[in-house]
C-alpha atoms as a PDB file:
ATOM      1  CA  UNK A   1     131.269 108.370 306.212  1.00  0.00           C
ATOM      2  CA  UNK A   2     130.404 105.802 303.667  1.00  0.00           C
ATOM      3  CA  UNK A   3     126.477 105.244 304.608  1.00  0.00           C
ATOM      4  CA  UNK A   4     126.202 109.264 304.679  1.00  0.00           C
ATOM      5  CA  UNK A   5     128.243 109.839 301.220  1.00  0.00           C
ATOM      6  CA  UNK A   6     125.718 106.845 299.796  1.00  0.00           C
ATOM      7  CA  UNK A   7     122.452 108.657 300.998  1.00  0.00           C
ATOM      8  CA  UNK A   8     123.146 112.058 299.750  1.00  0.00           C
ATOM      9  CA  UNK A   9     124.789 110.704 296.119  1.00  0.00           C
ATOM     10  CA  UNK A  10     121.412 108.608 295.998  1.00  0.00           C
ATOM     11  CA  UNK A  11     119.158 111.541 296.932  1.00  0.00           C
ATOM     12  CA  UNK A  12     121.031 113.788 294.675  1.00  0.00           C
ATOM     13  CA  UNK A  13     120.772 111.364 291.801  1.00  0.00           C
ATOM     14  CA  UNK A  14     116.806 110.582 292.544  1.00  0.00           C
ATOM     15  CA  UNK A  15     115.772 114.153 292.759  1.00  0.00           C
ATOM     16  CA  UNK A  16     118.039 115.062 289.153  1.00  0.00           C
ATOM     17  CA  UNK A  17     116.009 112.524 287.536  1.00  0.00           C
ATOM     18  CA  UNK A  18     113.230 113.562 288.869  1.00  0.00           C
ATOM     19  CA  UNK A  19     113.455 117.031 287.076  1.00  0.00           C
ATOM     20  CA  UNK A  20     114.712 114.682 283.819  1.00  0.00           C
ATOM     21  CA  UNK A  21     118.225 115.709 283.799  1.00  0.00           C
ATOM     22  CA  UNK A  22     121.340 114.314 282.203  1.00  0.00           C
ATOM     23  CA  UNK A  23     123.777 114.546 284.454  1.00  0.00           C
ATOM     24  CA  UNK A  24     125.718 116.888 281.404  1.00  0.00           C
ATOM     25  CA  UNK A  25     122.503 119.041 281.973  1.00  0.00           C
ATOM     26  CA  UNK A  26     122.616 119.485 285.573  1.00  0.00           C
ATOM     27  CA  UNK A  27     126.487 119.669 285.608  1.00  0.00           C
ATOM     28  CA  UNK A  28     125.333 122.765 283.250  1.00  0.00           C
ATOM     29  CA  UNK A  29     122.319 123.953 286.057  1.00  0.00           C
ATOM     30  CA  UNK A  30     125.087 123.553 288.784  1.00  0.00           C
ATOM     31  CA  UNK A  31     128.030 125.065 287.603  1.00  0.00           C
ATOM     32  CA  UNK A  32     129.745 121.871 287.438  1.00  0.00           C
ATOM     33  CA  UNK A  33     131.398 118.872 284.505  1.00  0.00           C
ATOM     34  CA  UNK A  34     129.436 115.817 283.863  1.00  0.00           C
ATOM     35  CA  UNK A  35     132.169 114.292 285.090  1.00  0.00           C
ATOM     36  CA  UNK A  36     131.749 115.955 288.478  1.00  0.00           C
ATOM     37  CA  UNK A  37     128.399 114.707 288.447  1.00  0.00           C
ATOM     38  CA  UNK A  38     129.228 111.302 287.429  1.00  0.00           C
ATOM     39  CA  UNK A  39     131.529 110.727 290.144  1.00  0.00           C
ATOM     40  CA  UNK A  40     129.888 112.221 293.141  1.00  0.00           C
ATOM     41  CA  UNK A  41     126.486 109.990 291.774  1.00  0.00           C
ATOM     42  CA  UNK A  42     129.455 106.766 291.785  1.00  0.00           C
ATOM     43  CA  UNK A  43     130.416 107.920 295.339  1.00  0.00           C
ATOM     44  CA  UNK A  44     133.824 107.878 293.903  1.00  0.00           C
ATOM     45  CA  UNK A  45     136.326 110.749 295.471  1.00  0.00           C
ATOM     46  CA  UNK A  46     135.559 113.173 298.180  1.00  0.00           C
ATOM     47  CA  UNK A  47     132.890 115.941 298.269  1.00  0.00           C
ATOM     48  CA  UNK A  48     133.974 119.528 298.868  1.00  0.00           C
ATOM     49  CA  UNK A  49     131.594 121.785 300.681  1.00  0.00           C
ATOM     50  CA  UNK A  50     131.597 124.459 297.962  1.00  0.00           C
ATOM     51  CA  UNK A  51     130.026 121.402 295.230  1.00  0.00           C
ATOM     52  CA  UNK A  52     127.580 120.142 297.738  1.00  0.00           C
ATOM     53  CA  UNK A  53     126.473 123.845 297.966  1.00  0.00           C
ATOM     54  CA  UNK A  54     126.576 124.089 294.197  1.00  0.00           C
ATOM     55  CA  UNK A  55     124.735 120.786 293.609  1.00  0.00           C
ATOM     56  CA  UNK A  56     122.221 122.228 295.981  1.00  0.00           C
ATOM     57  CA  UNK A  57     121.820 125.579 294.475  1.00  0.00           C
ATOM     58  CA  UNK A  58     121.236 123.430 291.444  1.00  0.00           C
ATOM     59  CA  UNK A  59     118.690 121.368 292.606  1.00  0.00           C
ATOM     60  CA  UNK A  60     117.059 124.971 294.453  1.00  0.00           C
ATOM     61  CA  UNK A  61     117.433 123.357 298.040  1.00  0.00           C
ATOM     62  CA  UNK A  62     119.158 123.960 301.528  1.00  0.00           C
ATOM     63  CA  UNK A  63     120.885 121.082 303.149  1.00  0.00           C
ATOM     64  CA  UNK A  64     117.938 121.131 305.702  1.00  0.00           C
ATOM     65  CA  UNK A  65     114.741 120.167 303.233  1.00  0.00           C
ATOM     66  CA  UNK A  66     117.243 117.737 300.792  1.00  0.00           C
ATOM     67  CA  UNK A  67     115.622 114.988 302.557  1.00  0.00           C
ATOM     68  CA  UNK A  68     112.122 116.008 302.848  1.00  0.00           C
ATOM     69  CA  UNK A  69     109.631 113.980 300.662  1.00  0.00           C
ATOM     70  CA  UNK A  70     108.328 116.918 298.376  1.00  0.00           C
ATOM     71  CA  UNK A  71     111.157 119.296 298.325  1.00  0.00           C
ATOM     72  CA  UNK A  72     110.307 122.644 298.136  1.00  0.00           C
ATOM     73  CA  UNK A  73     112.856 125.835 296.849  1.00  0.00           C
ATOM     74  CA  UNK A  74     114.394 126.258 300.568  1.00  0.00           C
ATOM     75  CA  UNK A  75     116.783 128.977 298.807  1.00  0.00           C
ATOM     76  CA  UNK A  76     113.764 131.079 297.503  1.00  0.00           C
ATOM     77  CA  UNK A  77     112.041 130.672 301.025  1.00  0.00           C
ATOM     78  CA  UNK A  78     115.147 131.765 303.389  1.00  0.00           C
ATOM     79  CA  UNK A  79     115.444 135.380 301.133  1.00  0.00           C
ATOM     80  CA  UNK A  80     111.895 135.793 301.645  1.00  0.00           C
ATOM     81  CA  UNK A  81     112.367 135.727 305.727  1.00  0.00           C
ATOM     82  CA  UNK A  82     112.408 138.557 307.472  1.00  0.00           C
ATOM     83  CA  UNK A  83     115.484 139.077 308.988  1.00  0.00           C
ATOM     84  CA  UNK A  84     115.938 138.717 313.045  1.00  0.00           C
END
């Protein structure tokens, strides 16, 4: 669980600076505290479901294109599919 926790707290952290965020500012974008932020980016405590989906809302991805090399909006994309 350790290797995966690292990857996503790294990707996470990588694509928040990307977008020049403090992590106070994306705590803001994402509904939650810096300190939220801080610790999830320090690996530190466990990761709820519900704040991986809100740190992904935040960012404007799915779990599924976090790791692509040019995210796109995944969020914007799946509304805009017609349904089955």
């Amino acid at each position: 669980m350790g290797d995966t926790k690292h990857i996503i707290a790294s990707r996470v952290r990588t694509l928040r600076e990307e977008q020049g965020w403090s992590q106070a500012e994306f705590g803001q974008i994402a509904g939650l505290s810096r300190v939220q932020i801080c610790r999830f980016e320090a690996e530190e405590g466990n990761l709820t479901l519900r704040n991986l989906d809100k740190i992904l809302d935040g960012l404007g991805l799915t779990i599924e294109n976090l790791f692509d090399e040019h995210p796109r909006n995944g969020r914007d994309d799946a509304r805009e599919m017609p349904e089955r």
